[in-house]
C-alpha atoms as a PDB file:
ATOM      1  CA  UNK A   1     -56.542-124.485-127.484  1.00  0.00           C
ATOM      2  CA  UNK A   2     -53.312-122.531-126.287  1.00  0.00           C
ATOM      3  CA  UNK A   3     -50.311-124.952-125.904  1.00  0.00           C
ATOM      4  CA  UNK A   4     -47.174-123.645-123.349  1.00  0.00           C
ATOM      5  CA  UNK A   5     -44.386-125.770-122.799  1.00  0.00           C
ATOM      6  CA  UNK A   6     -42.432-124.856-119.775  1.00  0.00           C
ATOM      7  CA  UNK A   7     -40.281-127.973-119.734  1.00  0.00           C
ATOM      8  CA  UNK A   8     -37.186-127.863-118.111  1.00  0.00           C
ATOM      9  CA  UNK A   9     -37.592-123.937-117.480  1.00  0.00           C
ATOM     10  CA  UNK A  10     -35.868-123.149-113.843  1.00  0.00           C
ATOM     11  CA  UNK A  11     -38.003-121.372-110.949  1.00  0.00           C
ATOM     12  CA  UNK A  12     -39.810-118.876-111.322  1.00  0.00           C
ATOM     13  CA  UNK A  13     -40.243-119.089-114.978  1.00  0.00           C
ATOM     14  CA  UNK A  14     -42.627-121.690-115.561  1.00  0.00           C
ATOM     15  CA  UNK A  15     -44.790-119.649-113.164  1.00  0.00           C
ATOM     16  CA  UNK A  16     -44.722-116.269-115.056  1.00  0.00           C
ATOM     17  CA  UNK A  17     -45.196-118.145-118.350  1.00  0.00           C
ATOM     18  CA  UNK A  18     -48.045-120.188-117.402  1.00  0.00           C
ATOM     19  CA  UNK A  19     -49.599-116.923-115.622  1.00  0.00           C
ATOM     20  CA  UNK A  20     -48.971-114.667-118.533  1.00  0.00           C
ATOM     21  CA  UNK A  21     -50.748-116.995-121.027  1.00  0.00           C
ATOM     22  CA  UNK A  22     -53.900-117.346-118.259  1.00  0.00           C
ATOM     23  CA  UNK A  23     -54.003-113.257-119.193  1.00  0.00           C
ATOM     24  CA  UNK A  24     -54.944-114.007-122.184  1.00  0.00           C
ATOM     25  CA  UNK A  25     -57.185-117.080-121.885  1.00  0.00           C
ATOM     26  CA  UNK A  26     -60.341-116.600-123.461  1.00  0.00           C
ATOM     27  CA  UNK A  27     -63.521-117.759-121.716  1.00  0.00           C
ATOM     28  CA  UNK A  28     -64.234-120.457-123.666  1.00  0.00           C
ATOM     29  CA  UNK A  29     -60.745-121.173-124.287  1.00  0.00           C
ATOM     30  CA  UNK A  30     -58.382-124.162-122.876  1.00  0.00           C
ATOM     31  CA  UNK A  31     -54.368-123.830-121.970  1.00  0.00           C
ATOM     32  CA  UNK A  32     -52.366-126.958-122.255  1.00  0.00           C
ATOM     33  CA  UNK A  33     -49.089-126.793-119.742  1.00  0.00           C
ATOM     34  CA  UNK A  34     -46.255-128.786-120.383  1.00  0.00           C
ATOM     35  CA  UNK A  35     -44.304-129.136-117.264  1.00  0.00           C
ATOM     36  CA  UNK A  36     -41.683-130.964-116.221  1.00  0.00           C
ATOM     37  CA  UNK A  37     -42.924-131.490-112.452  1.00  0.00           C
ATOM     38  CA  UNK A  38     -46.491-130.813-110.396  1.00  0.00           C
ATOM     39  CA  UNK A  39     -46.525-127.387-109.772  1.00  0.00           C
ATOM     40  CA  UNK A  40     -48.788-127.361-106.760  1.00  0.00           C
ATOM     41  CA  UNK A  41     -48.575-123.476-106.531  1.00  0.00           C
ATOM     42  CA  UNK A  42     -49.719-123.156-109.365  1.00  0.00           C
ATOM     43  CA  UNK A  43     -53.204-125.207-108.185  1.00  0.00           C
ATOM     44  CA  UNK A  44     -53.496-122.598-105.600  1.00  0.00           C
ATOM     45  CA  UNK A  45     -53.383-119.559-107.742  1.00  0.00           C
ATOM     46  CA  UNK A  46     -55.862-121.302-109.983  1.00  0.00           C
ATOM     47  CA  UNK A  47     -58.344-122.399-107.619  1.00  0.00           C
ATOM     48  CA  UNK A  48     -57.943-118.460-105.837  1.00  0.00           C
ATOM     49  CA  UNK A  49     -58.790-117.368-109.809  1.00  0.00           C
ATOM     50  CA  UNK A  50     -61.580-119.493-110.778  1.00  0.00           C
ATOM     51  CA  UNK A  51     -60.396-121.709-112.818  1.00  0.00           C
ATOM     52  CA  UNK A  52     -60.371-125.752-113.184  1.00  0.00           C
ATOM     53  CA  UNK A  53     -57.859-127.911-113.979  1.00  0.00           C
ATOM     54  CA  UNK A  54     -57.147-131.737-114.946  1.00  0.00           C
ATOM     55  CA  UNK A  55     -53.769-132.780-114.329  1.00  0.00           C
ATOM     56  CA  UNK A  56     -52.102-136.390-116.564  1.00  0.00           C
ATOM     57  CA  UNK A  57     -49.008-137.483-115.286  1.00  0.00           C
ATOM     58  CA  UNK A  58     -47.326-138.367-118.817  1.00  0.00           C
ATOM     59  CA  UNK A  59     -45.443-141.808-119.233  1.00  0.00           C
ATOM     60  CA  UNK A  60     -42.080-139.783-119.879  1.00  0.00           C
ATOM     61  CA  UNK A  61     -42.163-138.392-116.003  1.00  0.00           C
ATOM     62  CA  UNK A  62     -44.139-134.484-117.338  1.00  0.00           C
ATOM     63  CA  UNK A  63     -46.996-133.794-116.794  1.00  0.00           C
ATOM     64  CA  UNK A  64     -49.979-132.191-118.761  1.00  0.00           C
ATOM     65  CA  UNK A  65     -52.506-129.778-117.358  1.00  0.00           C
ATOM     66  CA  UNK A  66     -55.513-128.752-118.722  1.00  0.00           C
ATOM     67  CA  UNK A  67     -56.531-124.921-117.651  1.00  0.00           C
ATOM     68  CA  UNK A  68     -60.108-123.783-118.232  1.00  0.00           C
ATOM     69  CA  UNK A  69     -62.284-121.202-116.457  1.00  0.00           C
ATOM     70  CA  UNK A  70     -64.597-122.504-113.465  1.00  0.00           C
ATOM     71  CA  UNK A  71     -68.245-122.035-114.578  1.00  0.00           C
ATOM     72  CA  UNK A  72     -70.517-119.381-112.671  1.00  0.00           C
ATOM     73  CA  UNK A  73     -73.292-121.214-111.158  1.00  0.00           C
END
């Protein structure tokens, strides 16, 4: 599992980071984000891509998403 931890990053860099490590994802890989808010562009941009996510709203106000690729049916 690839970990990136874009806490407390300002705009746009959480995006670039988080899309930059997706580049390199492996297919039967997972990304963990560490975020500091719901980045709901970021669901678009995944969902456009193929992949799925599972967001957890932590108990210290982040957030933790889970990235993996969508399965071809």
């Amino acid at each position: 599992m690839q970990q990136v931890d874009v806490r407390g990053l300002p705009p746009p860099e959480p995006f670039i980071n988080i899309n930059a490590a997706l580049q390199t994802l492996a297919a039967n890989d997972t990304l963990k984000v560490l975020i500091h808010r719901e980045p709901y562009p970021l669901y678009d941009l995944l969902r456009d891509s193929g992949y799925q996510w599972q967001t957890t709203a932590l108990t210290d106000g982040n957030f933790e998403i889970l990235i993996t690729r969508a399965l071809c049916k």
